[in-house]
C-alpha atoms as a PDB file:
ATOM      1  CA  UNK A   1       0.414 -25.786 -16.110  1.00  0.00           C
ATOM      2  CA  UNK A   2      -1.198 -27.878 -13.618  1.00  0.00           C
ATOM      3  CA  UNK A   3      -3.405 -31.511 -14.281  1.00  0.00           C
ATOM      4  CA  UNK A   4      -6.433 -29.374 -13.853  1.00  0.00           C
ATOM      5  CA  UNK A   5      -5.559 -27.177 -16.695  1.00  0.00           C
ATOM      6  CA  UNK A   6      -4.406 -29.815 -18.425  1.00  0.00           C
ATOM      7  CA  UNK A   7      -7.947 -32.349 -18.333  1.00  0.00           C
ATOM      8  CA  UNK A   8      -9.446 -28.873 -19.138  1.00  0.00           C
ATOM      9  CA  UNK A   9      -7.942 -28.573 -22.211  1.00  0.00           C
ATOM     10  CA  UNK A  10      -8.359 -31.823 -23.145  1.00  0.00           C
ATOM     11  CA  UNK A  11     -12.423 -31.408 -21.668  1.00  0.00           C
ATOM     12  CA  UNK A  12     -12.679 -28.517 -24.045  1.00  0.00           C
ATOM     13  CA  UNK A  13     -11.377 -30.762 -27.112  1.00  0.00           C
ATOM     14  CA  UNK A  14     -13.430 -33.813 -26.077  1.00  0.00           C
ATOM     15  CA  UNK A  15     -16.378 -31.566 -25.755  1.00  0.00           C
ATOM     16  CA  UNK A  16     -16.483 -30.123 -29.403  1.00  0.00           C
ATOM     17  CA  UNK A  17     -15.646 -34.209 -30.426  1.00  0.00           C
ATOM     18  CA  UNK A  18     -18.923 -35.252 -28.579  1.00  0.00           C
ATOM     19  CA  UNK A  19     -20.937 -31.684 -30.426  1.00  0.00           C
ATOM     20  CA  UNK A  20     -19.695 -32.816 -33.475  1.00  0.00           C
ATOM     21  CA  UNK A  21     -21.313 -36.386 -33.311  1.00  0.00           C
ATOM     22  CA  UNK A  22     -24.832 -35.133 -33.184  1.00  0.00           C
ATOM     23  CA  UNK A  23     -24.309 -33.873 -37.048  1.00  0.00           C
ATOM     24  CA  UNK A  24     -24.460 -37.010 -38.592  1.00  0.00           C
ATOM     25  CA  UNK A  25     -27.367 -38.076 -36.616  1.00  0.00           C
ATOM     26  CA  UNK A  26     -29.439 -35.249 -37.750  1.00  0.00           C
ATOM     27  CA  UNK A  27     -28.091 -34.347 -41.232  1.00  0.00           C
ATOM     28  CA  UNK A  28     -27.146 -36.099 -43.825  1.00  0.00           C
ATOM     29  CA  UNK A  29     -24.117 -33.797 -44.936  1.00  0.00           C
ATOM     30  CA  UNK A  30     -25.026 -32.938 -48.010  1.00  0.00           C
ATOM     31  CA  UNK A  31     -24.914 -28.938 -48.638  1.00  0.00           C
ATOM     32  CA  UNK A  32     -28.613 -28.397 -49.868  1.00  0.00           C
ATOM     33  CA  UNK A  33     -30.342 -30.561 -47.014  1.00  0.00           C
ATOM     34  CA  UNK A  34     -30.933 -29.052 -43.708  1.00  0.00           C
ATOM     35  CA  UNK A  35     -30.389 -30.662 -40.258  1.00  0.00           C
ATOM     36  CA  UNK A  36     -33.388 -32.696 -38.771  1.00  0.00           C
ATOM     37  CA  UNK A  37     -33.658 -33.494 -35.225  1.00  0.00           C
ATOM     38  CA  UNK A  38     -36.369 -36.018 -35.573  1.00  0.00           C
ATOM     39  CA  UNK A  39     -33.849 -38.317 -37.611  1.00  0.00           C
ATOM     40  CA  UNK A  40     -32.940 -39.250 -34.102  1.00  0.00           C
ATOM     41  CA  UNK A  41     -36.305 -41.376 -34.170  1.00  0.00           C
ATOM     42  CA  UNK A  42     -38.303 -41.405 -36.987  1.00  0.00           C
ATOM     43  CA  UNK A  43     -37.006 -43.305 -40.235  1.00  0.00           C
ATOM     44  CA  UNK A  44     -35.856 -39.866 -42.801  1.00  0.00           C
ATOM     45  CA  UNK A  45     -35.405 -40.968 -46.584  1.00  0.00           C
ATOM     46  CA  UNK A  46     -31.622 -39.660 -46.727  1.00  0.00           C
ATOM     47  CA  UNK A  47     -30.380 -42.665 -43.825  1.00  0.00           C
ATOM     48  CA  UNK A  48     -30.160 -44.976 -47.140  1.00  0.00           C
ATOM     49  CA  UNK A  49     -28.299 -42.311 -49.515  1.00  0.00           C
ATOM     50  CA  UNK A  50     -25.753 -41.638 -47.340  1.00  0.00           C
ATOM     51  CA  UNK A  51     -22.701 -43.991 -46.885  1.00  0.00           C
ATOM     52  CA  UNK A  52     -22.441 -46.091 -43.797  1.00  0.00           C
ATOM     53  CA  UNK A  53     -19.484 -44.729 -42.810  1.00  0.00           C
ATOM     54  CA  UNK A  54     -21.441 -41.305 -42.237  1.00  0.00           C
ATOM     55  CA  UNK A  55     -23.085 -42.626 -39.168  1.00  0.00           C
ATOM     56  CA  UNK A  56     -19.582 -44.935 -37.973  1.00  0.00           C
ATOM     57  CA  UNK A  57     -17.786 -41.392 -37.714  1.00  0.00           C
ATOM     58  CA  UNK A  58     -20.897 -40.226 -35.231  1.00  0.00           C
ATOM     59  CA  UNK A  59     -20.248 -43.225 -33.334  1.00  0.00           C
ATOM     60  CA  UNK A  60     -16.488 -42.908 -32.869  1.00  0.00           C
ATOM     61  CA  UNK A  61     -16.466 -38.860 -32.270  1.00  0.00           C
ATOM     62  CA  UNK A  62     -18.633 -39.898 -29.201  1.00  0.00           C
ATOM     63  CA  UNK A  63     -16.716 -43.024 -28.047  1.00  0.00           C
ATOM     64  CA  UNK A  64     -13.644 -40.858 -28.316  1.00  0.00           C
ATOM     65  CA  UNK A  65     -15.055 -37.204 -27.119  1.00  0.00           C
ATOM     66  CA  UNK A  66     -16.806 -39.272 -23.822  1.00  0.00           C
ATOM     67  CA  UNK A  67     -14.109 -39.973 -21.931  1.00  0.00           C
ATOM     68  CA  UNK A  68     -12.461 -36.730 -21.719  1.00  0.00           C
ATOM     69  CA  UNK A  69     -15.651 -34.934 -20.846  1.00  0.00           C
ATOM     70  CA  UNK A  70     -16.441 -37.117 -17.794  1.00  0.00           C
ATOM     71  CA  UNK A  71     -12.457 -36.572 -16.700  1.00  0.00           C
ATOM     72  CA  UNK A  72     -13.540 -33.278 -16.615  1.00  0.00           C
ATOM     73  CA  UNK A  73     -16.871 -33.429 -14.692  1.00  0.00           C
ATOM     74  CA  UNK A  74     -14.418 -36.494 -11.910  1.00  0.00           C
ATOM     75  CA  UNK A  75     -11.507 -33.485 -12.150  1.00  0.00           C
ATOM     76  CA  UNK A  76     -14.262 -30.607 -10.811  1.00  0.00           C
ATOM     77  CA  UNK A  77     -15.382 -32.549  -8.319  1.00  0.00           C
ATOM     78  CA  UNK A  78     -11.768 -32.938  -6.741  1.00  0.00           C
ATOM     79  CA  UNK A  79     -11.862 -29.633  -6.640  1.00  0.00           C
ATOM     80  CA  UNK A  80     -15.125 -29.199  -5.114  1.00  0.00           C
ATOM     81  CA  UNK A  81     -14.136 -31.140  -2.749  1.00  0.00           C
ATOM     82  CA  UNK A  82     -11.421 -29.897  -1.320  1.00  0.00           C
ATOM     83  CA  UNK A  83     -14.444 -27.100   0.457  1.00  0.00           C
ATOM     84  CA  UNK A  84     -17.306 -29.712  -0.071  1.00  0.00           C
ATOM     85  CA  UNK A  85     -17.124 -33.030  -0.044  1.00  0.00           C
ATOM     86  CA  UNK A  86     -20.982 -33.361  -0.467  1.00  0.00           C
ATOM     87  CA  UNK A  87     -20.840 -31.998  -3.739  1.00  0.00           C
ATOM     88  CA  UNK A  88     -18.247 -33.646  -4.400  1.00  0.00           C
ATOM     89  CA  UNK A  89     -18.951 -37.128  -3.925  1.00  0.00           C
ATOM     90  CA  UNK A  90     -23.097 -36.005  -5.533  1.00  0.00           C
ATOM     91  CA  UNK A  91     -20.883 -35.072  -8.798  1.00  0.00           C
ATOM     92  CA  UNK A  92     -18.715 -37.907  -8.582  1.00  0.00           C
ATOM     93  CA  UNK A  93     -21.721 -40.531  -8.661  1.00  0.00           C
ATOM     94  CA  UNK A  94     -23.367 -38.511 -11.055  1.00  0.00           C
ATOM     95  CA  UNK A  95     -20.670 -38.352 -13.339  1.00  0.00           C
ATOM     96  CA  UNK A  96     -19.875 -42.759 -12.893  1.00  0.00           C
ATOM     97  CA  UNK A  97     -24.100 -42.496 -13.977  1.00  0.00           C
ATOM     98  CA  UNK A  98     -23.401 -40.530 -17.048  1.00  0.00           C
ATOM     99  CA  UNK A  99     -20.514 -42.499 -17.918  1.00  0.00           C
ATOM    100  CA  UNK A 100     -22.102 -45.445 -17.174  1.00  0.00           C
ATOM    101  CA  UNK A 101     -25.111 -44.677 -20.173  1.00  0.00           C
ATOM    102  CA  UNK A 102     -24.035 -42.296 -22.352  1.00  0.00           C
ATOM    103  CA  UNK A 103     -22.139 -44.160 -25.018  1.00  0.00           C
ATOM    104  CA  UNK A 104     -24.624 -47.203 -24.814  1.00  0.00           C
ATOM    105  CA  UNK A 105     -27.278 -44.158 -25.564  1.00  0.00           C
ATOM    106  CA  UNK A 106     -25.435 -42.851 -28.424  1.00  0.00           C
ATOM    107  CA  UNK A 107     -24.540 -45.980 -29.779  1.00  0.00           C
ATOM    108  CA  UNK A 108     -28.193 -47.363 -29.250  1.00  0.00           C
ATOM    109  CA  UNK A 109     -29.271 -44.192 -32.071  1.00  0.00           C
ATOM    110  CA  UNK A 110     -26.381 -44.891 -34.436  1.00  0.00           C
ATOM    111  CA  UNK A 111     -27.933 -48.750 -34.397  1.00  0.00           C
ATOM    112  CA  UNK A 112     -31.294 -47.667 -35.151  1.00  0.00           C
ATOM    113  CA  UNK A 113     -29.890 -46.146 -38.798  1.00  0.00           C
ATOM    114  CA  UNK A 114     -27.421 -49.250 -39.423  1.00  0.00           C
ATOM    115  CA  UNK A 115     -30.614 -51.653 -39.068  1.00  0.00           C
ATOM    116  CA  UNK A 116     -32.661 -49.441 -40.726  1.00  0.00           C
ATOM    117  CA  UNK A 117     -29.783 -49.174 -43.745  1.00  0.00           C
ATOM    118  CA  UNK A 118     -29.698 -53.109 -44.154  1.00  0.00           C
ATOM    119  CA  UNK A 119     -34.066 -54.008 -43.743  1.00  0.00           C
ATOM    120  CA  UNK A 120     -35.029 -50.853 -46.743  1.00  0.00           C
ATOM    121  CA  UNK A 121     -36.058 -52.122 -50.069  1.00  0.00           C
ATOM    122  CA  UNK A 122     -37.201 -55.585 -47.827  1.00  0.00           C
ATOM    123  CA  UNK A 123     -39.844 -55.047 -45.507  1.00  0.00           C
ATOM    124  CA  UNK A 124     -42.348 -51.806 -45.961  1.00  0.00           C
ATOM    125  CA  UNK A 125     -41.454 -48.092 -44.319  1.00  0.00           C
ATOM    126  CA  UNK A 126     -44.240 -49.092 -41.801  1.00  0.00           C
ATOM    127  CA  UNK A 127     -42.932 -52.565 -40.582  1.00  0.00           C
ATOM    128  CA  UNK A 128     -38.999 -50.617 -40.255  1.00  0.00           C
ATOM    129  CA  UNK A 129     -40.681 -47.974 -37.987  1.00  0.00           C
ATOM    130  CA  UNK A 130     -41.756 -51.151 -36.326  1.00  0.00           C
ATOM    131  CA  UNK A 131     -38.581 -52.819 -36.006  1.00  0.00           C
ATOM    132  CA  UNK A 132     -36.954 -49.201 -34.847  1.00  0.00           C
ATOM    133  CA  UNK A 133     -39.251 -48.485 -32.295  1.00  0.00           C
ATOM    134  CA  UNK A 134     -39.104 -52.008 -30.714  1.00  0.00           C
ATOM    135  CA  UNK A 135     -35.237 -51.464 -30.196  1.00  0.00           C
ATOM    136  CA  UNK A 136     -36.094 -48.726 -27.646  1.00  0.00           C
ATOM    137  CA  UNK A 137     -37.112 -51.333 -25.144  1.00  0.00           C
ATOM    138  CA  UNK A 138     -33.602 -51.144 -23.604  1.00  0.00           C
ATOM    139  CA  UNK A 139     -31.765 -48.055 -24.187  1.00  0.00           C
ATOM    140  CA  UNK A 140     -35.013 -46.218 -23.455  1.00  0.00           C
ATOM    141  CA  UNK A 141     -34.762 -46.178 -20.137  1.00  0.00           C
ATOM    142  CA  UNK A 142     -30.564 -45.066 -19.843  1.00  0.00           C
ATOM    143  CA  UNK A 143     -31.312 -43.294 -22.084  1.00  0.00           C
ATOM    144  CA  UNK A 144     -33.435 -41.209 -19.988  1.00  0.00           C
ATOM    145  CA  UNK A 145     -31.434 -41.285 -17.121  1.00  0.00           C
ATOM    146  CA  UNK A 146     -28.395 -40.221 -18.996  1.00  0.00           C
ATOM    147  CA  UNK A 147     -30.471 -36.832 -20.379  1.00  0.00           C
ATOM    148  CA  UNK A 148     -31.318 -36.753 -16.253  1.00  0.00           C
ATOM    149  CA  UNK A 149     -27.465 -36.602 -15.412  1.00  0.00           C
ATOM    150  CA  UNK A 150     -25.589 -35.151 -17.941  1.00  0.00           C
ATOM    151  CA  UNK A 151     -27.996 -32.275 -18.362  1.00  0.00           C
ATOM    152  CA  UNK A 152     -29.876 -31.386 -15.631  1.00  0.00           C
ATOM    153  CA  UNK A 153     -27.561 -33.124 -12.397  1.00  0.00           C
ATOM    154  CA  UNK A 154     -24.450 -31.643 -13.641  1.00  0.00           C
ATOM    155  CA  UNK A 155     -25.894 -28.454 -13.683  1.00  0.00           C
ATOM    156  CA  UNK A 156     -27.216 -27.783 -10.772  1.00  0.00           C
ATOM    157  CA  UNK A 157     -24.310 -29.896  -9.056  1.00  0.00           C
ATOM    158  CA  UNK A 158     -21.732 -27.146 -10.525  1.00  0.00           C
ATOM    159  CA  UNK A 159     -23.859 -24.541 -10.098  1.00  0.00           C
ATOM    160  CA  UNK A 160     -24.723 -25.340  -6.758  1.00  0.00           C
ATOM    161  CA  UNK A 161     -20.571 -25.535  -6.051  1.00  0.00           C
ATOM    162  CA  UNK A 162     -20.033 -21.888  -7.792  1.00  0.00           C
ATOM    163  CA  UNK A 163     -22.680 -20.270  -5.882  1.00  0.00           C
ATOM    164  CA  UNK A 164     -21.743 -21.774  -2.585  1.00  0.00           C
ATOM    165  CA  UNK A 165     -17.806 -20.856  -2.739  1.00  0.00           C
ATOM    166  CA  UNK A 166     -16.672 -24.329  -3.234  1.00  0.00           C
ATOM    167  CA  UNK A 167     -15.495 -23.820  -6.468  1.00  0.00           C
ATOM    168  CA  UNK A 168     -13.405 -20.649  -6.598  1.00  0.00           C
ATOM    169  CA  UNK A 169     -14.504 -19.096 -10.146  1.00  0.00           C
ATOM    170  CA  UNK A 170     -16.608 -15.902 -10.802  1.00  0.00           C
ATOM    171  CA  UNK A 171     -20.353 -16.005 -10.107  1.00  0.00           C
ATOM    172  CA  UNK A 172     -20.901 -15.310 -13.671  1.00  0.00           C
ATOM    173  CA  UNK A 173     -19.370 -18.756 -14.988  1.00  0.00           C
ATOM    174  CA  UNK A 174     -22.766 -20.357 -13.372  1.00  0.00           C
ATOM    175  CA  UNK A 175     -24.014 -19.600 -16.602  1.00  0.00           C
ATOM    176  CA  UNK A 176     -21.561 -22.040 -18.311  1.00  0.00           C
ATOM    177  CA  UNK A 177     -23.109 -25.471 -18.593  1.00  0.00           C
ATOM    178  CA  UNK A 178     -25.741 -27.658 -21.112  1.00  0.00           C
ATOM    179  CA  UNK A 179     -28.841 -25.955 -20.291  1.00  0.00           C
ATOM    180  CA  UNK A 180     -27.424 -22.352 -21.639  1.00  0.00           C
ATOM    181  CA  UNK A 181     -25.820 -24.164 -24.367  1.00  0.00           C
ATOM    182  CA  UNK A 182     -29.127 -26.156 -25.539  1.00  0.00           C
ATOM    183  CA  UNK A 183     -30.814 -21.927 -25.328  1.00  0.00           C
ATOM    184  CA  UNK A 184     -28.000 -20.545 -27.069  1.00  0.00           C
ATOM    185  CA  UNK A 185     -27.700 -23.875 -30.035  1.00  0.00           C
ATOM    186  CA  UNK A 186     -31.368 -24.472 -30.585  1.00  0.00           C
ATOM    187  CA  UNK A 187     -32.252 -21.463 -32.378  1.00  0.00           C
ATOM    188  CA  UNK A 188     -29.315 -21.449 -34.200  1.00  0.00           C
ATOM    189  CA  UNK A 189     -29.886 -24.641 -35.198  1.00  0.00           C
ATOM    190  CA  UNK A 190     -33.190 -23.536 -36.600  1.00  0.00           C
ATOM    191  CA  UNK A 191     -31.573 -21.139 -38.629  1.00  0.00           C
ATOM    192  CA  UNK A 192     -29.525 -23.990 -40.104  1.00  0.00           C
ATOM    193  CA  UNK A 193     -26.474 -23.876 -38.611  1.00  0.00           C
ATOM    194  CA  UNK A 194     -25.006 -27.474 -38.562  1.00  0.00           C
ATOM    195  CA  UNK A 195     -22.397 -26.877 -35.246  1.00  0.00           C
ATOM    196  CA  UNK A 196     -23.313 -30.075 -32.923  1.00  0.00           C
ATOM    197  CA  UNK A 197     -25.273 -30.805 -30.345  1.00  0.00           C
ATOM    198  CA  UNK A 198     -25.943 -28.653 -27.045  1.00  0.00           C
ATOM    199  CA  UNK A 199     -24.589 -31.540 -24.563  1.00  0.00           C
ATOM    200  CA  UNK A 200     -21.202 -31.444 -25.721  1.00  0.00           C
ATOM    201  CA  UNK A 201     -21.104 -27.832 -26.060  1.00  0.00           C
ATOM    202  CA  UNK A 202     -22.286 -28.015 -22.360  1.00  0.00           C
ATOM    203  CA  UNK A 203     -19.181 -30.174 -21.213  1.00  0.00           C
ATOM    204  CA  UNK A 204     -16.918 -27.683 -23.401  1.00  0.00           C
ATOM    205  CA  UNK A 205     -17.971 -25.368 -21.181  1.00  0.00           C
ATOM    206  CA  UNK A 206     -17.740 -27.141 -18.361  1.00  0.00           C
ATOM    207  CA  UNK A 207     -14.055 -27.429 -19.412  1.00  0.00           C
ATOM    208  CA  UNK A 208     -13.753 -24.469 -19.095  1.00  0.00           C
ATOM    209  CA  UNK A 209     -14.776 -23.733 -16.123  1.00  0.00           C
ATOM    210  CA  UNK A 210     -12.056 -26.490 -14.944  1.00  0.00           C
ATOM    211  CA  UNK A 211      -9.410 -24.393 -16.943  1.00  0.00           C
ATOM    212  CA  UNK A 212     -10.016 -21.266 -14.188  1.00  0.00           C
ATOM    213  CA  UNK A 213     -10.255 -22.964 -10.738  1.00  0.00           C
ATOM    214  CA  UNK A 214      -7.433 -25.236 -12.220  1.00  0.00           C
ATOM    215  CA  UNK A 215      -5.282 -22.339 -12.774  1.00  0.00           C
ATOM    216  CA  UNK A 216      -5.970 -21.019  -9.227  1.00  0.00           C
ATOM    217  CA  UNK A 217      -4.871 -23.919  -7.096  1.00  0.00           C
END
């Protein structure tokens, strides 16, 4: 078993970690209520019935999920580049970009219910929506360009490697990445299924996709 396979195991793992921190976000874990996505932004009643620690695990499932999903992404681009070091080096400063604003982004949304948690009961619904929105002035933007990278850049980066011959999988594993996973978890998440978010679903898949040109070289 070679380091590839090896940070591709560990991708895989990391990437379920970093699904599974979207839950608390969106849900409140209680069996009768169903997930939300808008609890990412707008104030829902349950963020003061649940206990704090709810939204601490969200925050430390991402901090410790992160870093093995951006090995991965730094791992596949060694490997891209050893046919193209173009793609390599685009994936490379794409992934230091997604590193470099995706825990502040994550952490920025678990903030927004801890300050929420400690102003209800003292200021009005109205004047907390305030006080939330205004704390988007700064992670708005990384925020923004993390969704850029992590979604759509890696995507097209890996996809762009696979198609070209520069990473030595099947054709078919183009279709493992975050946009197929956001198709394939948004209507099951409709449905009710509670099983994390599409991002790191994507990187599990990404993982994977490590895991066979790893076990190749």
């Amino acid at each position: 078993m070679n380091i590839y396979v090896i940070i591709g195991i560990i991708g895989v793992i990391c990437g379920i970690l970093c699904a599974r921190a979207d839950v608390p976000l969106a849900w409140s874990g209680r069996k009768g209520d169903k997930a939300d996505s808008r609890s990412l932004g707008r104030i829902a009643p349950w963020w003061t019935e649940v206990s704090e620690s709810w939204f601490d695990k969200s925050f430390w499932l991402s901090c410790v999920g992160q870093p093995g999903t951006y090995l991965t992404m730094w791992f596949l681009a060694e490997l891209i580049g050893q046919n193209n070091t173009g793609l390599a080096l685009a994936l490379k400063i794409n992934t230091f970009i997604g590193a470099y604003t995706g825990l502040y982004f994550h952490g920025a949304i678990v903030t927004k219910y801890i300050v929420y948690r400690r102003l209800a009961g003292k200021i009005s619904d109205d004047d907390a929506q305030t006080v939330i929105d205004a704390m988007d002035k700064y992670p708005k933007i990384p925020s923004l360009i993390s969704a850029i990278s992590l979604i759509a850049a890696t995507t097209v980066i890996v996809a762009a490697a696979i198609l070209t011959g520069a990473l030595n999988v099947p054709t078919a594993m183009i279709l493992l990445n975050p946009v197929t996973a956001t198709l394939i978890l948004v209507p099951l998440q409709k449905i009710g299924l509670k099983l994390g978010g599409s991002l790191g679903f994507g990187f599990t898949l990404f993982a994977i996709v490590l895991i066979v040109a790893g076990a190749g070289v």
